[in-house]
N, C-alpha and C. Protein backbone atom coordinates (compact mmCIF):
# COMPACT_ATOMS: atom_id res chain seq x y z
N UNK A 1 118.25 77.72 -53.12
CA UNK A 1 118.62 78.21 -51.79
C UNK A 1 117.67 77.61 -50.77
N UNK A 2 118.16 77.11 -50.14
CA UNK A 2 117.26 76.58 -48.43
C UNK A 2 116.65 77.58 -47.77
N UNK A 3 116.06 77.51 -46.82
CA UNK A 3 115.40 79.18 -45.93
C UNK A 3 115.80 78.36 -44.49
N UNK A 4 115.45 79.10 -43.58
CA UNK A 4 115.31 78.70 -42.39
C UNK A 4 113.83 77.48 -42.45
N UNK A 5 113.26 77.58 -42.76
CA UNK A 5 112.12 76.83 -42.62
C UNK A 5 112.48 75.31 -43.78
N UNK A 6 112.97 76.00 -44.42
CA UNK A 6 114.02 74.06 -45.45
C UNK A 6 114.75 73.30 -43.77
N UNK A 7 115.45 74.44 -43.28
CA UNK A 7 116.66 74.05 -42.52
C UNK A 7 115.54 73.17 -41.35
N UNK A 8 114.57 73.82 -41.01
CA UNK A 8 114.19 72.99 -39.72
C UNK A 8 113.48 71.76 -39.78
N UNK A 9 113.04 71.78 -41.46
CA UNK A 9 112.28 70.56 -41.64
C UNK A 9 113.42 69.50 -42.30
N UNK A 10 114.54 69.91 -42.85
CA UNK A 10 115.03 69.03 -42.47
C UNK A 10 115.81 68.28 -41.37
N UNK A 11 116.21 68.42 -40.35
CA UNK A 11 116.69 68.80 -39.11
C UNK A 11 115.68 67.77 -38.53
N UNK A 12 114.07 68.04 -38.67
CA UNK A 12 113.29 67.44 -37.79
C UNK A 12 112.95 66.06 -38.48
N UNK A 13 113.52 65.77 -40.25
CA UNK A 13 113.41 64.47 -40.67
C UNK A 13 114.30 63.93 -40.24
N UNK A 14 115.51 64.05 -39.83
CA UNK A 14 116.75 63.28 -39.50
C UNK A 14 117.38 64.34 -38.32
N UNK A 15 116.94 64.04 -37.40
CA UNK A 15 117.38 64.76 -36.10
C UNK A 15 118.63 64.02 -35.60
N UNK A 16 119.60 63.78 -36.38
CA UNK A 16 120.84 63.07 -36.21
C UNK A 16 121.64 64.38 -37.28
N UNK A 17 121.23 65.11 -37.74
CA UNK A 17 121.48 66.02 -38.37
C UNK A 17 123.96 66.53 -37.60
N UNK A 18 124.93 66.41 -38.64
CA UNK A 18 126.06 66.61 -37.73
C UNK A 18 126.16 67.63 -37.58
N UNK A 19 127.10 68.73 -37.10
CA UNK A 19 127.56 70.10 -37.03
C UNK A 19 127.85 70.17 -38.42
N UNK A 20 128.46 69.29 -38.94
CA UNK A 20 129.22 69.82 -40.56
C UNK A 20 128.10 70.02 -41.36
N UNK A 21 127.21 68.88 -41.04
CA UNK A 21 126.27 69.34 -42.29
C UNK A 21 124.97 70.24 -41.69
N UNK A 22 124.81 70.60 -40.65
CA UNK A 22 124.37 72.00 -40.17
C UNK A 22 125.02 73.11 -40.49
N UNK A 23 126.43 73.47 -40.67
CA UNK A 23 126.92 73.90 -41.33
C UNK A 23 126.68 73.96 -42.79
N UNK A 24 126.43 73.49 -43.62
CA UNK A 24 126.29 73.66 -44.98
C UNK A 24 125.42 74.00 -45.13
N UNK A 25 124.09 73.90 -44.26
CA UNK A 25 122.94 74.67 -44.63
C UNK A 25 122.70 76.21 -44.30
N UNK A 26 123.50 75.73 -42.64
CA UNK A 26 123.11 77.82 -42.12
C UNK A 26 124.00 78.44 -42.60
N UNK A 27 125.28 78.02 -43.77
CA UNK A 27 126.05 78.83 -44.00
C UNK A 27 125.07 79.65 -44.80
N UNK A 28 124.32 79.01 -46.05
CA UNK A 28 123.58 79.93 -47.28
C UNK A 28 122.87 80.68 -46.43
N UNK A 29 122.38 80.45 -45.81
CA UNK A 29 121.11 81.15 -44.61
C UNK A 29 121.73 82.51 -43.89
N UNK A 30 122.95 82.33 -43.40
CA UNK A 30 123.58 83.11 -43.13
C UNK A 30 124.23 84.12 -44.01
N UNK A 31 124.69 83.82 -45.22
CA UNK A 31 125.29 84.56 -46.14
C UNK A 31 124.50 85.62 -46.80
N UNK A 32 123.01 84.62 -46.57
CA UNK A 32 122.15 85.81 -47.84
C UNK A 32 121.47 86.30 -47.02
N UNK A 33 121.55 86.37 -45.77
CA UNK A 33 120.54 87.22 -45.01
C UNK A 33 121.37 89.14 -45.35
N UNK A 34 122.04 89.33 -45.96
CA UNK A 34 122.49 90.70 -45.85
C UNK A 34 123.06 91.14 -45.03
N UNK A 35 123.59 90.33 -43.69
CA UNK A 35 124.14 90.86 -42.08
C UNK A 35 122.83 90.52 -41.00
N UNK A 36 121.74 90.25 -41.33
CA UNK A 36 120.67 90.62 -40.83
C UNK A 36 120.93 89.41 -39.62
N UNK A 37 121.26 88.73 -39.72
CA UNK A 37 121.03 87.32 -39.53
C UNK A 37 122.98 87.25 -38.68
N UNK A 38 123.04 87.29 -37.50
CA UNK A 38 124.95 87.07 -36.33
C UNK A 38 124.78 85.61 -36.14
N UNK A 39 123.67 84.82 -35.77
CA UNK A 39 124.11 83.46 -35.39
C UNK A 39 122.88 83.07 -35.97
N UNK A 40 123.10 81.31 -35.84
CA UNK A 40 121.76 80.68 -36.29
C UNK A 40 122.11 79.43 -35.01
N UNK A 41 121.07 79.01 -34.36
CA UNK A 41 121.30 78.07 -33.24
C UNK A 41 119.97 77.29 -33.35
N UNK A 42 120.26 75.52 -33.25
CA UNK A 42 119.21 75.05 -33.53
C UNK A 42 118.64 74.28 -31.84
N UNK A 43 118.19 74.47 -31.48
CA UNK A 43 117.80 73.23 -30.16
C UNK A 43 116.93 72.35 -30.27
N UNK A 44 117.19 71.71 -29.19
CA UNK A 44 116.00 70.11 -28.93
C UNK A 44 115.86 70.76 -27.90
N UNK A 45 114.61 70.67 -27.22
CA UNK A 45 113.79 71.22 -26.21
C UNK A 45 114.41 72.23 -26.30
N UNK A 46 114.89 72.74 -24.84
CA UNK A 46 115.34 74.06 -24.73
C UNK A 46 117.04 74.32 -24.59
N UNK A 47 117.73 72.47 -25.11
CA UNK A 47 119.20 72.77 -25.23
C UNK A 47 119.82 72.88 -26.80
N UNK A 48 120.93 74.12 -26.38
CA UNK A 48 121.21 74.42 -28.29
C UNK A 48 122.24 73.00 -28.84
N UNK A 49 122.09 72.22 -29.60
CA UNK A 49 122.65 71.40 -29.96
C UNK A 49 123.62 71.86 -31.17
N UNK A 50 123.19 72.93 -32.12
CA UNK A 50 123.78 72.99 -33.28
C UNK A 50 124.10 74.79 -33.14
N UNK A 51 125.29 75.47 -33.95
CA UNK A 51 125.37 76.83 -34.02
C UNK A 51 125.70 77.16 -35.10
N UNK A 52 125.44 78.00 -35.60
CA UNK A 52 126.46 78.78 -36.49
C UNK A 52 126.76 80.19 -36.71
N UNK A 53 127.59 80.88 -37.10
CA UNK A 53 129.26 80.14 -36.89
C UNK A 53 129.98 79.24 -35.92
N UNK A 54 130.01 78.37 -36.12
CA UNK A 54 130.56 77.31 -34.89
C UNK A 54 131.62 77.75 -34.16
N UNK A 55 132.28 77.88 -35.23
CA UNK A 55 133.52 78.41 -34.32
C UNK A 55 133.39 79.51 -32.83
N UNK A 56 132.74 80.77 -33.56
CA UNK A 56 132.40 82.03 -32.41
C UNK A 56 131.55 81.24 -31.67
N UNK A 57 130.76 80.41 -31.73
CA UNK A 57 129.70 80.07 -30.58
C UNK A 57 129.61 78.71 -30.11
N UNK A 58 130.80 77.85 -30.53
CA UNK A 58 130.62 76.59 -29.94
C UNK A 58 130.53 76.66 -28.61
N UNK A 59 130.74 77.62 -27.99
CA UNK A 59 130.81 77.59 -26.28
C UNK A 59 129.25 77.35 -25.90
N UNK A 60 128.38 77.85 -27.07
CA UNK A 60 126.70 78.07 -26.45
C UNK A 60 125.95 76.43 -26.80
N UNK A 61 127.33 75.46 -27.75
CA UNK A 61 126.11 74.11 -27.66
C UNK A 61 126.50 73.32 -26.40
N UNK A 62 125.42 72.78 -25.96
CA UNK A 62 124.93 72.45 -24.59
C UNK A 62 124.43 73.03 -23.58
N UNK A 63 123.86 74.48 -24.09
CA UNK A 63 123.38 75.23 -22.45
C UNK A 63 122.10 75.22 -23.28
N UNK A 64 121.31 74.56 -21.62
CA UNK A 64 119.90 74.50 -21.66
C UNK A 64 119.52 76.45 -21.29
N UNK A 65 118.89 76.47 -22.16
CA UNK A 65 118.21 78.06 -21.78
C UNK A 65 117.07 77.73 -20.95
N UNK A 66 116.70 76.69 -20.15
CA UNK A 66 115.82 76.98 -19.38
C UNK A 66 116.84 77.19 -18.09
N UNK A 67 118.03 76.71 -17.83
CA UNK A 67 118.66 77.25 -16.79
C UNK A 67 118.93 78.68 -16.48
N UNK A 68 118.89 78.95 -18.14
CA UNK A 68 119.74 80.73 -17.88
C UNK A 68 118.49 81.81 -17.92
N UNK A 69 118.70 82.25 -16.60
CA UNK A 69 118.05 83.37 -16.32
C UNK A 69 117.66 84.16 -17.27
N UNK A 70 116.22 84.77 -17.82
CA UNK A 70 116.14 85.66 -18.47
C UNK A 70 115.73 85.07 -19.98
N UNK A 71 116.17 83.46 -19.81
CA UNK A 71 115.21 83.37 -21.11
C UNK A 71 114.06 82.50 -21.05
């Protein structure tokens, strides 16, 4: 099983990383968290490039959170 911390180091060896295969990793990440765990979102600086579940949150890749108020 990968962890979040597999997921970012690999991510930061090949930062060409696609949605699909960001997908294959935050799915396990997501599955075995118990519920604990609604989205997983990866960014470069402060814009989200990657999500998961993609589907529910593709609307959130490309917003820089330094624009949005409050974060």
């Amino acid at each position: 099983m990968i962890g979040v911390n597999g997921l970012s180091i690999y991510i930061k060896m090949d930062n060409t990383i696609s949605q699909s295969d960001f997908n294959s990793f935050a799915h396990e990440i997501y599955h075995s968290s118990g519920q604990l765990i609604r989205t997983i979102a990866y960014l470069t600086d402060t814009t989200i490039t990657h999500t998961f579940p993609y589907e529910e949150n593709r609307a959130t890749v490309g917003i820089d959170l330094a624009d949005v108020e409050g974060q």
